[in-house]
Protein backbone atom coordinates (compact mmCIF):
# COMPACT_ATOMS: atom_id res chain seq x y z
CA UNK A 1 -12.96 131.74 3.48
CA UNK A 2 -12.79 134.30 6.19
CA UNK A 3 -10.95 137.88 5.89
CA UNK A 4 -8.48 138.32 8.00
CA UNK A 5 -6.59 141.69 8.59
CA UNK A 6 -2.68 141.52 10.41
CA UNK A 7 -1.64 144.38 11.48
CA UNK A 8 1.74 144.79 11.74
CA UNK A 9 4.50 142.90 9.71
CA UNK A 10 6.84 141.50 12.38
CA UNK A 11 7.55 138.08 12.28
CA UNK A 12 4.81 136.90 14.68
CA UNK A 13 2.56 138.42 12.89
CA UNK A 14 3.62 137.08 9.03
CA UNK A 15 3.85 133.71 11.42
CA UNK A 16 0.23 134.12 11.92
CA UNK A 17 -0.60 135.18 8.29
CA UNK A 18 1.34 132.34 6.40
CA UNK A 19 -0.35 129.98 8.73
CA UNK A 20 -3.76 131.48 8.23
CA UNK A 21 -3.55 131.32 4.72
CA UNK A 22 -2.69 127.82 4.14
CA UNK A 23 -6.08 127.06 6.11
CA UNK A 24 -7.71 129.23 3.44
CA UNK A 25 -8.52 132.35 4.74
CA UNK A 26 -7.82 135.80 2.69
CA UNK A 27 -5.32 137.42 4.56
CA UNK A 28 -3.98 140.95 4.55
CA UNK A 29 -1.27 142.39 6.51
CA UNK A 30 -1.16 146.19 7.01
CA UNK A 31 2.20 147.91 7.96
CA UNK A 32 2.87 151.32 8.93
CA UNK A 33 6.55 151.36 7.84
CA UNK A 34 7.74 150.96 4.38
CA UNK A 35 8.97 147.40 4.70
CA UNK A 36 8.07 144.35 6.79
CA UNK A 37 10.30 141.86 9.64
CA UNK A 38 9.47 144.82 12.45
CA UNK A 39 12.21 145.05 14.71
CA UNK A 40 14.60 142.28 12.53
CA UNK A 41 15.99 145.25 10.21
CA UNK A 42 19.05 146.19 8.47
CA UNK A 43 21.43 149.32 7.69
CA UNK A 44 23.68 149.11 4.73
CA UNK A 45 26.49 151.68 3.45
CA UNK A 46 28.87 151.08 1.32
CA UNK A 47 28.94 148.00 1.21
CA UNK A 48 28.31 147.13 4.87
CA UNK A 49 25.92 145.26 6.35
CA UNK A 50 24.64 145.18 9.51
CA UNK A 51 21.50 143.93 11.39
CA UNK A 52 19.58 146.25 13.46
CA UNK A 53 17.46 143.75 15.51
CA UNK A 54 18.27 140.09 16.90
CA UNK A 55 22.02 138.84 15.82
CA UNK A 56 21.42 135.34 16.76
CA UNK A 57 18.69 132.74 16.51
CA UNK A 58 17.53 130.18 19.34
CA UNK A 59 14.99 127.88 19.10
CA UNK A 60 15.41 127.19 15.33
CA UNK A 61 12.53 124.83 15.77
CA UNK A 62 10.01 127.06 15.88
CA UNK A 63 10.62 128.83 12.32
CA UNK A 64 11.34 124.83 11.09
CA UNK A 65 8.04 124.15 11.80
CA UNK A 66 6.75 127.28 10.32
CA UNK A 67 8.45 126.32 7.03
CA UNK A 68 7.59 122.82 7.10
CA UNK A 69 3.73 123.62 7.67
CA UNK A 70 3.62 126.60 5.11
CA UNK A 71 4.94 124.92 2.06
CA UNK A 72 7.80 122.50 0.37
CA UNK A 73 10.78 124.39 1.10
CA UNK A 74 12.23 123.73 4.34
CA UNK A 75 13.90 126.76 6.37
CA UNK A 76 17.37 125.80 5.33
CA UNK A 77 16.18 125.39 1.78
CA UNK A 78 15.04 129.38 2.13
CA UNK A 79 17.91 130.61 4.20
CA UNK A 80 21.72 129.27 5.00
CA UNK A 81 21.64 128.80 9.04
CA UNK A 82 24.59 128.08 10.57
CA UNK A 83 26.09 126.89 14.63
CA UNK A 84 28.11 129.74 16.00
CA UNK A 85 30.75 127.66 17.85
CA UNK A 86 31.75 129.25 20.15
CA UNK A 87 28.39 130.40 21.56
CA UNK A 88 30.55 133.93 23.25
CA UNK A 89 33.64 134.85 24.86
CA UNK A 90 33.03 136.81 28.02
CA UNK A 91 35.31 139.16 29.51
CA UNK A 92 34.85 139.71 33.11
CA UNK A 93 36.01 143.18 35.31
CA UNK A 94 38.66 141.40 36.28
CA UNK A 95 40.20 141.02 33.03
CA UNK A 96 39.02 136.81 33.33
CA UNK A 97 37.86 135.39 29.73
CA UNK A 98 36.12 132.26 28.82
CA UNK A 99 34.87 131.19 25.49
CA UNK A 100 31.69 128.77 25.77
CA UNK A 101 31.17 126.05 23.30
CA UNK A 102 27.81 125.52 21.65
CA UNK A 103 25.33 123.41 22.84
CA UNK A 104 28.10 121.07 24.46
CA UNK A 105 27.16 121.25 28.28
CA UNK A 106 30.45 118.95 29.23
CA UNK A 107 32.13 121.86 26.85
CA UNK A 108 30.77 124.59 28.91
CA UNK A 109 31.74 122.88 32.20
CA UNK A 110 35.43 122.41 31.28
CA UNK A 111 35.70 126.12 29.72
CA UNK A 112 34.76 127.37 33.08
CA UNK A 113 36.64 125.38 35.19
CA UNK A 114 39.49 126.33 33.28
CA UNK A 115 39.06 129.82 33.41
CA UNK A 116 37.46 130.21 36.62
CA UNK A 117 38.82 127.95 38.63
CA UNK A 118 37.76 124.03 39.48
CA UNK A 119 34.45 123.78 40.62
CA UNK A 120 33.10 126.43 38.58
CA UNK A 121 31.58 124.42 35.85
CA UNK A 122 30.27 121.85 38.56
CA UNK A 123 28.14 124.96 40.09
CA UNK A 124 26.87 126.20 36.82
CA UNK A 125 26.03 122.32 35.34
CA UNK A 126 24.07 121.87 38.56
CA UNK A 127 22.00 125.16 37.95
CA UNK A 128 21.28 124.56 34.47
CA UNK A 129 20.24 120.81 35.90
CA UNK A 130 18.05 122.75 37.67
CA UNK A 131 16.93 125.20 34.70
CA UNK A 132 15.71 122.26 33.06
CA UNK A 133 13.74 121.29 35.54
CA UNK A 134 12.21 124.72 35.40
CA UNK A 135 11.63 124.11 31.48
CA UNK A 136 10.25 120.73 31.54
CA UNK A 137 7.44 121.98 34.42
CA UNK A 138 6.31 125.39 32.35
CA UNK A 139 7.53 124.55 29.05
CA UNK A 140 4.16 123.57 27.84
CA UNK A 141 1.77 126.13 29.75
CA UNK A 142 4.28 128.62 29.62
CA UNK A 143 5.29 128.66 25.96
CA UNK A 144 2.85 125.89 23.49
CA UNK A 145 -0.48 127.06 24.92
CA UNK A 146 -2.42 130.09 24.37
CA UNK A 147 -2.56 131.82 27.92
CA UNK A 148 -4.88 129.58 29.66
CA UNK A 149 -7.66 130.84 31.84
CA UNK A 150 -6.32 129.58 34.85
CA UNK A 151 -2.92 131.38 34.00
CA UNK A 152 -2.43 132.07 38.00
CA UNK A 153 -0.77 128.69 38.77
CA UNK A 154 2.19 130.16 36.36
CA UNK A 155 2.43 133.12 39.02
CA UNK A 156 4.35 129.76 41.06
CA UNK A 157 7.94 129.64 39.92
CA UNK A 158 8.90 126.82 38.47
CA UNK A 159 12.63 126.66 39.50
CA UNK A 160 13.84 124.53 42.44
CA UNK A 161 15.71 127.04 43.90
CA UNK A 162 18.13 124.94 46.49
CA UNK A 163 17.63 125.68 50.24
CA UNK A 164 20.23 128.27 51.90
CA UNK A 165 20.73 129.02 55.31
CA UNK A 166 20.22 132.96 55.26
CA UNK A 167 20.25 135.23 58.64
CA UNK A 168 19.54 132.20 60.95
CA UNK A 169 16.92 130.69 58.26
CA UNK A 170 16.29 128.73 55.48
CA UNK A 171 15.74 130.55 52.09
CA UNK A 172 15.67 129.94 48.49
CA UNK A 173 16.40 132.09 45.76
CA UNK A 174 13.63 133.65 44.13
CA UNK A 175 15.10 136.27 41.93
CA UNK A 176 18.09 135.90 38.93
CA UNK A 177 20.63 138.37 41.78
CA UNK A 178 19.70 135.55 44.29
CA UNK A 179 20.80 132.45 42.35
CA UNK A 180 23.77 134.19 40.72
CA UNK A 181 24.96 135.18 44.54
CA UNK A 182 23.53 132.27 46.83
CA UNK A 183 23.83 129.11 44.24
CA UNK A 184 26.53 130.08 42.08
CA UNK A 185 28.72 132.24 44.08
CA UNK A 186 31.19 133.09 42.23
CA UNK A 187 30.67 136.97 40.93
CA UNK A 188 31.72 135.79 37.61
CA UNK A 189 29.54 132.91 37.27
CA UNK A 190 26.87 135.58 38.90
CA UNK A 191 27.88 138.23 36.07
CA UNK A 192 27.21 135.51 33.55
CA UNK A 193 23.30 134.35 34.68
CA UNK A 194 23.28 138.47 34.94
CA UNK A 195 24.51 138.85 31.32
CA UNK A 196 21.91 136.45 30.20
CA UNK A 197 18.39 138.66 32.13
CA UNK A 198 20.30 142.18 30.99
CA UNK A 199 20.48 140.97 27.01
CA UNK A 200 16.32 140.34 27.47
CA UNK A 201 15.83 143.44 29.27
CA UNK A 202 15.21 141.86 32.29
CA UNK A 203 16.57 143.25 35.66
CA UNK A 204 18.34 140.19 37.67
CA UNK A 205 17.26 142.06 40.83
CA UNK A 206 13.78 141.36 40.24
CA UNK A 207 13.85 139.22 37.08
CA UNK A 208 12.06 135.70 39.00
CA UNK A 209 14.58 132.67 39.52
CA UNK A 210 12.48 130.91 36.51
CA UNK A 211 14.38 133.41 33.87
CA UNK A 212 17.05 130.72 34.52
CA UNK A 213 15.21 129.21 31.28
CA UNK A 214 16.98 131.71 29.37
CA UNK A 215 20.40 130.40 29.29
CA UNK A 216 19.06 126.72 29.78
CA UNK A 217 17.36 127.42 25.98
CA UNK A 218 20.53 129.06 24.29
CA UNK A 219 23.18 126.08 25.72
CA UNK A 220 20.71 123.29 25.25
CA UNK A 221 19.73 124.15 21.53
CA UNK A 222 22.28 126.57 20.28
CA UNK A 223 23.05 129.70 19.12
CA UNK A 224 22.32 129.94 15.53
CA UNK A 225 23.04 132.67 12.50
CA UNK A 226 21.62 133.48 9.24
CA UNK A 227 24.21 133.72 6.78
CA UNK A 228 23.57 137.37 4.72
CA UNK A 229 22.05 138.68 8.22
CA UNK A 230 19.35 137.95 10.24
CA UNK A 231 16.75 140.22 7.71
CA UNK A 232 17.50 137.40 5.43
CA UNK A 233 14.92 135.13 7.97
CA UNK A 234 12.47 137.98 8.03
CA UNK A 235 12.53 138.14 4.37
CA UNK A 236 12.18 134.47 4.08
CA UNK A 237 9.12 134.50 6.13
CA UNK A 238 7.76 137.23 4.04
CA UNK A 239 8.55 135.40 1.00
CA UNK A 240 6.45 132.46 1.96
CA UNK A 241 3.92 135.03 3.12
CA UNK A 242 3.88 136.34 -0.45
CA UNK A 243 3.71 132.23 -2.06
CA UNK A 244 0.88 131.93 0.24
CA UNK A 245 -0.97 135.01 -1.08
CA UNK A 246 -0.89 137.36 1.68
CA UNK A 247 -1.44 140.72 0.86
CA UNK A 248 0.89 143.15 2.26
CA UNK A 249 -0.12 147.27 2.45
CA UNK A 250 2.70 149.08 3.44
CA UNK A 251 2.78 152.56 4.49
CA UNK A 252 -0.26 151.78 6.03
CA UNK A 253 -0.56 152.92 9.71
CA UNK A 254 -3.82 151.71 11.19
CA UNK A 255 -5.25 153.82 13.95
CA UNK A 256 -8.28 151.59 15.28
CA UNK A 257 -9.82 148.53 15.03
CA UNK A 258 -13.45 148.22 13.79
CA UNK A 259 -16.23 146.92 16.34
CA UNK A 260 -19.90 145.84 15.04
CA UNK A 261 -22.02 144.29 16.42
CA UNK A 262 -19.94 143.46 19.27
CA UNK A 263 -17.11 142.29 17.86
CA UNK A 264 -14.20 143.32 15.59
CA UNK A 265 -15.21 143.73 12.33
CA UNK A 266 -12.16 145.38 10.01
CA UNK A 267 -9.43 148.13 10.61
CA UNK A 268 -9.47 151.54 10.19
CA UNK A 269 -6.45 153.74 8.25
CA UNK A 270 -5.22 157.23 8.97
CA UNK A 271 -7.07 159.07 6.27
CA UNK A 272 -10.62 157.48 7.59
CA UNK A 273 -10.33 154.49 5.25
CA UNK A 274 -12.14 151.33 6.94
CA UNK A 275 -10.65 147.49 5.96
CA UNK A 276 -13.41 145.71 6.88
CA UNK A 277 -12.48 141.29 7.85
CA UNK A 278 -13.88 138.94 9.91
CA UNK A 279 -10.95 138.72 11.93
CA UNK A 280 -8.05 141.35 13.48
CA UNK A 281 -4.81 140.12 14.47
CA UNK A 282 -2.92 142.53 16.23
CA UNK A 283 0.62 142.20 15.82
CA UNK A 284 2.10 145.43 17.70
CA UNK A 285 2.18 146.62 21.31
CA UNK A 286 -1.76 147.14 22.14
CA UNK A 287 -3.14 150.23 23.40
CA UNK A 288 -6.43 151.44 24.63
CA UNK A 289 -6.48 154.20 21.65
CA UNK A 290 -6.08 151.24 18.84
CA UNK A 291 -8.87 148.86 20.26
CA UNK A 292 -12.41 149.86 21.13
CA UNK A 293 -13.38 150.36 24.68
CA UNK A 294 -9.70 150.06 25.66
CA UNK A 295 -10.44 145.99 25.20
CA UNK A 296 -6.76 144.76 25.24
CA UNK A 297 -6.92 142.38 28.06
CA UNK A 298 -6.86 138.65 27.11
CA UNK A 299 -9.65 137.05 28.50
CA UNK A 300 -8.04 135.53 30.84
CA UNK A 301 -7.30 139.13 32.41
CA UNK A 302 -3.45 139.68 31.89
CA UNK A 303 -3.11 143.02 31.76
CA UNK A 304 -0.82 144.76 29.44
CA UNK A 305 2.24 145.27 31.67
CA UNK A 306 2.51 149.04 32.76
CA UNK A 307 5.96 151.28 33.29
CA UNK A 308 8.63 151.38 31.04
CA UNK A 309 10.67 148.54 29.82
CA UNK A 310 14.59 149.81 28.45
CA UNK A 311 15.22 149.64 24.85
CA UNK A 312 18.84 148.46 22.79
CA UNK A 313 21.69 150.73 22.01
CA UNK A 314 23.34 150.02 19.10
CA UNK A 315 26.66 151.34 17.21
CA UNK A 316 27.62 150.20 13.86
CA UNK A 317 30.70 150.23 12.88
CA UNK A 318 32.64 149.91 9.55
CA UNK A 319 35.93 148.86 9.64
CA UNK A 320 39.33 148.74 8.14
CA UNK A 321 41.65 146.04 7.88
CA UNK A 322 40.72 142.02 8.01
CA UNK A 323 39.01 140.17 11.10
CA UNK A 324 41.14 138.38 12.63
CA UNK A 325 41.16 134.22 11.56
CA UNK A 326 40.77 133.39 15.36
CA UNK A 327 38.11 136.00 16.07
CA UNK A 328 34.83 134.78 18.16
CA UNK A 329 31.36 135.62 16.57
CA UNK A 330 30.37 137.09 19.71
CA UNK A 331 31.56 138.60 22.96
CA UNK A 332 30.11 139.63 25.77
CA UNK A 333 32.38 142.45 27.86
CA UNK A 334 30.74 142.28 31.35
CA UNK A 335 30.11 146.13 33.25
CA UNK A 336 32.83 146.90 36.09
CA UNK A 337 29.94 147.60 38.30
CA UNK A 338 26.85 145.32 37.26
CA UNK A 339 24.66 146.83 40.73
CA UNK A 340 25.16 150.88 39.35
CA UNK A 341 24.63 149.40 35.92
CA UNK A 342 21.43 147.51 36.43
CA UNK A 343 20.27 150.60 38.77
CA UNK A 344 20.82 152.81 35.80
CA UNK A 345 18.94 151.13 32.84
CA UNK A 346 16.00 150.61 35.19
CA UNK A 347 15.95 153.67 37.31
CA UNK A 348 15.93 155.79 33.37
CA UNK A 349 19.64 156.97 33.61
CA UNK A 350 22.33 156.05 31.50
CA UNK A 351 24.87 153.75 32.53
CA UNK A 352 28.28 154.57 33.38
CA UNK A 353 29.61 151.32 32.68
CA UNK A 354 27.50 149.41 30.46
CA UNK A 355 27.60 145.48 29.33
CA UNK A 356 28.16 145.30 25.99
CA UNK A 357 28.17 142.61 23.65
CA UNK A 358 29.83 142.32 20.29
CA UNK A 359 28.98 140.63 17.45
CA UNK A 360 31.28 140.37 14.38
CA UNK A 361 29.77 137.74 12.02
CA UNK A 362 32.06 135.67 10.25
CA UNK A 363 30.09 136.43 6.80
CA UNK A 364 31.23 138.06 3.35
CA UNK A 365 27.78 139.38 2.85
CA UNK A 366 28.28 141.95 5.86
CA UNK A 367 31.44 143.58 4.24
CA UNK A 368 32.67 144.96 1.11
CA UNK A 369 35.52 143.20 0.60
CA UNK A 370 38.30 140.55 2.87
CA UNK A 371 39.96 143.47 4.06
CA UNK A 372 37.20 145.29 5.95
CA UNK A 373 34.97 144.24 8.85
CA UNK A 374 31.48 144.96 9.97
CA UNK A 375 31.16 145.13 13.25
CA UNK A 376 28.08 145.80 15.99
CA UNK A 377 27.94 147.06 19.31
CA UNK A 378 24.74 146.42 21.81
CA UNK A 379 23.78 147.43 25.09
CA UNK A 380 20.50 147.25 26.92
CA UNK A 381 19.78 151.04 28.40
CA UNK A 382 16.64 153.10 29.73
CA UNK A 383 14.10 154.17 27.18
CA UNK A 384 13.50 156.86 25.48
CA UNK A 385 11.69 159.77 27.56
CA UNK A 386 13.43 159.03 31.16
CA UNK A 387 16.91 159.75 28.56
CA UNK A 388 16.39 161.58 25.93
CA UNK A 389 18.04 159.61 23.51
CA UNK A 390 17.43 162.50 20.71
CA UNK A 391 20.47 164.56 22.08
CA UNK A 392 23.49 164.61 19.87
CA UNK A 393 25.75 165.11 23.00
CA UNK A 394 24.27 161.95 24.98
CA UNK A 395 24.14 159.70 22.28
CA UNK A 396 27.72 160.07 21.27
CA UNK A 397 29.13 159.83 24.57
CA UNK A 398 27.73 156.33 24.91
CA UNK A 399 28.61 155.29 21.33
CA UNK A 400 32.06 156.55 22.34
CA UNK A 401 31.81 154.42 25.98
CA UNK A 402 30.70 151.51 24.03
CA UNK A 403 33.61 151.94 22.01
CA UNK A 404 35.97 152.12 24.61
CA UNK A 405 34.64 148.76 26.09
CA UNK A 406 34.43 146.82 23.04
CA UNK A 407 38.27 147.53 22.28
CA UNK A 408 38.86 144.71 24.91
CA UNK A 409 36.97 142.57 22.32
CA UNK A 410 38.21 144.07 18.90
CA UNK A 411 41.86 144.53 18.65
CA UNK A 412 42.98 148.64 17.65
CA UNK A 413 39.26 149.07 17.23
CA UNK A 414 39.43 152.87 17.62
CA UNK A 415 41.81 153.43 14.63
CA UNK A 416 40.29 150.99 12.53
CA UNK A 417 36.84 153.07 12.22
CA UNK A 418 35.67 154.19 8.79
CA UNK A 419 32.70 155.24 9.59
CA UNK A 420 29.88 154.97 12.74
CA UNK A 421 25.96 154.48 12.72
CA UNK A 422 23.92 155.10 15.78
CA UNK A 423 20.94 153.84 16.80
CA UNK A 424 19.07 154.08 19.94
CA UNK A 425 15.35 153.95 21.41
CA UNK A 426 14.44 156.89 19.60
CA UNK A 427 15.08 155.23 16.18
CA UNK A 428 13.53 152.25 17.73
CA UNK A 429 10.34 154.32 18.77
CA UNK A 430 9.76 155.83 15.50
CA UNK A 431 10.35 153.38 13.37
CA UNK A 432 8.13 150.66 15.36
CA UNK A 433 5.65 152.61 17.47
CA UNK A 434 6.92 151.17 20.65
CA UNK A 435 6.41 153.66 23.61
CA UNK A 436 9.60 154.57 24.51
CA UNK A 437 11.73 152.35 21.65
CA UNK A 438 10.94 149.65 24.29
CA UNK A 439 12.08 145.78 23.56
CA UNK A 440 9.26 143.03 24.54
CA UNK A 441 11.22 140.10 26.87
CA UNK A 442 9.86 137.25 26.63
CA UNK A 443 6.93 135.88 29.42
CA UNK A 444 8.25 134.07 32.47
CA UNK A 445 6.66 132.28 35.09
CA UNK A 446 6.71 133.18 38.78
CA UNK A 447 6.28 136.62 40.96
CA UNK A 448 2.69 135.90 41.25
CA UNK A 449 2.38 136.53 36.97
CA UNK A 450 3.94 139.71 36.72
CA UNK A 451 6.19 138.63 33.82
CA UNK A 452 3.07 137.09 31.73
CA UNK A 453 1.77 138.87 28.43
CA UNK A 454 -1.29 139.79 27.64
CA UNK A 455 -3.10 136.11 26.32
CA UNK A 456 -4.03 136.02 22.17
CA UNK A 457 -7.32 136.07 22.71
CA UNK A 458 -8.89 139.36 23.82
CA UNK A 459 -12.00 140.81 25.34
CA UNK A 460 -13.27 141.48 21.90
CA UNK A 461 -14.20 138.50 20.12
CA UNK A 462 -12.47 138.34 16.40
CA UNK A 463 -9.50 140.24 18.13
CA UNK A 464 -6.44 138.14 18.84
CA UNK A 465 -3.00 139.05 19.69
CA UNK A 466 0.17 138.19 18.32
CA UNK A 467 3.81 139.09 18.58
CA UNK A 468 6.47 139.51 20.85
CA UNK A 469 4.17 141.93 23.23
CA UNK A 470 1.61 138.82 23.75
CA UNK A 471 1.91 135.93 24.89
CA UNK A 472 4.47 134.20 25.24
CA UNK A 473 6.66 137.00 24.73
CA UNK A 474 9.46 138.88 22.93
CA UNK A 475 11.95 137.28 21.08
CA UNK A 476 12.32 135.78 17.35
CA UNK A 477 11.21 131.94 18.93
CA UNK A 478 8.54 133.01 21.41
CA UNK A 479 6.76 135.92 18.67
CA UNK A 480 7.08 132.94 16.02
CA UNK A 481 5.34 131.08 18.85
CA UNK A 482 2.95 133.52 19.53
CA UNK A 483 1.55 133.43 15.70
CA UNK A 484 1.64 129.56 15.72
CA UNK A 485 -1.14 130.23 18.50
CA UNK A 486 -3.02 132.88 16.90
CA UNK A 487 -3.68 130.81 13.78
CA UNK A 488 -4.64 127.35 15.81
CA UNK A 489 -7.20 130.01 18.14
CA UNK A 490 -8.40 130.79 14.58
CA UNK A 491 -8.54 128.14 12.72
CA UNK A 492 -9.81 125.52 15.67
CA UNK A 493 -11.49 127.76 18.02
CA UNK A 494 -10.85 129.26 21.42
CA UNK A 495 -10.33 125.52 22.59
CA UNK A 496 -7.26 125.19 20.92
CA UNK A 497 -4.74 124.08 23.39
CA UNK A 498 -1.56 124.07 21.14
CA UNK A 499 0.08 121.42 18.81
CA UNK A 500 1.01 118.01 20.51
């Protein structure tokens, strides 16, 4: 039985733990914060609910197999999961609106040619046709496979961009702004694929044309919600954490990782108290002052990505009076100016007219009572530092242009407002330890592997990394993957070339 010590207790890391533990090993999980699921939290008052993390679940697969391999109870024996039909409504600036079924591709193709004219869904069928070519080639390497040493032929993107005639020659898209403008041209259809980057923190400018996986994954397999909240998946994996044994130390902020002998041999607390294990998982954003020697390369030599990635905006708001029977679990109200947007959130400004999406769940446990509603507001901005998100003044001039744009979504919104939560970077940053209150996207193949993660295994032997700043990426599916890799590196060896 080996000792293994997690730190961190987001859900790629208790992924990691659970699995370890069924193999046998002692595991213990050490959390700075007072409570686990890391950034899949929750604000409550008065009788509101609200999640502060993910709204939605894709890829339900990846916490089925968790449950299936971790115990008897199957996920939807622990939690109530449930198809959001219709996946969104999006408004567009030019007051254009089309609700898009789930998972129904035909669906999605009719919706837009109805709202966008005919030949609008034919476009956008034939990209996603080509999206899934994109999945099927990196799928495996990209997403089931620790990092692999060779991790350079993912650098080649995988989408088959078609062939345009550009300035008296033949190009092909290689960025999310080239598809949306070259292949689907239509700047709705274009503010849609943009939409899709933006909500990942990805900038369609320079996002590669292989992010095209992103909307492939949520209209191929769903959009999916938790009924009580998303926190009620986080505390089902910590649940079967717990029936597995793991120890959990909260309120226990770990400021370096033990080396002997050459490799990592325990954890140290703040205080000077040393954990000692066999093996460290690290399940937060890596930093040269946590590891020894600054050793938080994978061994395959992806570096941890440098600059600043933006963060999530969020307003909650309680409500008065009923949601409406014929109201859509989410919408997505597009910017007026996506270009001066996108320039904002990644040149560190704030954003004069931001995308926001709203998400009004359909659920009795988020509200006190029929006649209220619980509604939340989310926009993808610059991180803390370039803004400072700390100012009372700043912060409630975007809740209030949030506001403003989500009334297109939420009829008298304004005057139905009981009462308003904020929450931006800042809160993100101290509660999590993320530089900045940054948000991990997930890894994507293409621009020579400059949107790969640093690989689970490390430099330091006994370190491995999981979570959603590893491989493959942020995200409740790819960190769940990213702990389903940890524990087969573990358990099998550095061989381990994913479950087939």
């Amino acid at each position: 039985m080996a000792r293994i010590a997690v730190i961190g207790a987001g859900t790629g890391a208790m992924t990691a733990a659970a699995r370890l533990a069924v193999a046998g090993n002692k595991v213990t999980v050490y959390e700075r914060s007072a409570s686990y699921g890391g950034s899949v939290g929750r604000h409550e008052h008065e009788g509101f609910v609200f999640d502060t993390g993910p709204g939605l679940l894709h890829l339900p697969a990846v916490q089925r197999d968790l449950f299936v391999k971790t115990g008897k109870e199957s996920l939807e024996q622990c939690v109530s999961l449930t198809q959001v039909d219709p996946a969104g409504r999006h408004l567009f600036a030019d007051g254009t609106a089309v609700s898009l079924p789930n998972a129904s591709r035909a669906g999605v193709a009719s919706a837009l040619d109805a709202a966008l004219g005919a030949g609008a869904g034919e476009r956008w069928t034939g990209f996603l046709e080509r999206a899934r070519d994109a999945w099927d080639r990196s799928r495996r390497p990209l997403l089931e496979e620790p990092l692999r040493a060779d991790h350079q032929v993912l650098g080649r993107d995988p989408y088959p961009a078609l062939k345009q005639r550009r300035l008296l020659r033949t190009r092909q898209a290689v960025t999310v702004a080239e598809i949306g403008a070259w292949e689907l041209a239509d700047a709705r259809l274009a503010a849609l694929l943009d939409g899709y980057a933006l909500s990942y923190g990805l900038d369609p400018r320079t996002a590669p044309a292989s992010a095209a996986l992103l909307p492939y994954m949520e209209q191929t397999f769903g959009s999916w919600y938790v009924l009580g909240g998303m926190r009620e998946l986080a505390r089902a994996v910590y649940e079967r954490c717990v029936a597995r044994r793991v120890e959990f130390v909260f309120g226990a902020e770990v400021v370096r990782v033990v080396e002997k002998d050459g490799r990592a041999a325990g954890v140290e607390l703040t205080g000077g108290e040393v954990a000692e294990a066999d093996r460290v998982v690290l399940g937060v954003r890596p930093h040269a002052g946590l590891v020894p020697g600054g050793q938080v390369w994978g061994a395959d030599d992806v570096p941890v990505r440098a600059g600043s990635l933006p963060g999530r905006f969020v307003v909650l708001l309680s409500l008065r009076g009923a949601r409406e029977a014929d109201a859509v679990h989410r919408t997505v109200v597009h910017s007026a100016d996506g270009a001066a947007e996108q320039e904002a959130v990644f040149g560190g400004r704030v954003a004069a007219h931001p995308t926001v999406a709203v998400l009004r769940p359909d659920d009795p446990a988020t509200r006190p009572d029929e006649a209220h509603e619980a509604v939340t507001l989310t926009a993808t901005v610059a991180p803390q530092g370039p803004v400072d998100w700390t100012d009372p003044a700043v912060r409630q001039r975007f809740a209030d242009a949030l506001v403003e744009r989500a009334g297109a979504a939420v009829p008298g919104l304004r005057e139905r407002i009981l009462h308003t939560e904020i929450r931006t970077p800042a809160e993100t940053e101290a509660e999590t330890g993320a530089e900045g209150g940054a948000v991990p996207p997930p890894a994507l193949a293409g621009a020579q592997g400059a949107y790969l993660h640093p690989g689970n295994l490390t430099r330091l032997p006994g370190l491995h990394l999981a979570g959603g700043w590893s491989h493959p990426g942020g995200g409740l599916a790819h960190a769940g993957m990213s702990g389903t890799l940890v524990a087969g590196l573990v358990v099998e060896g550095d061989g381990f070339r994913g479950s087939r």
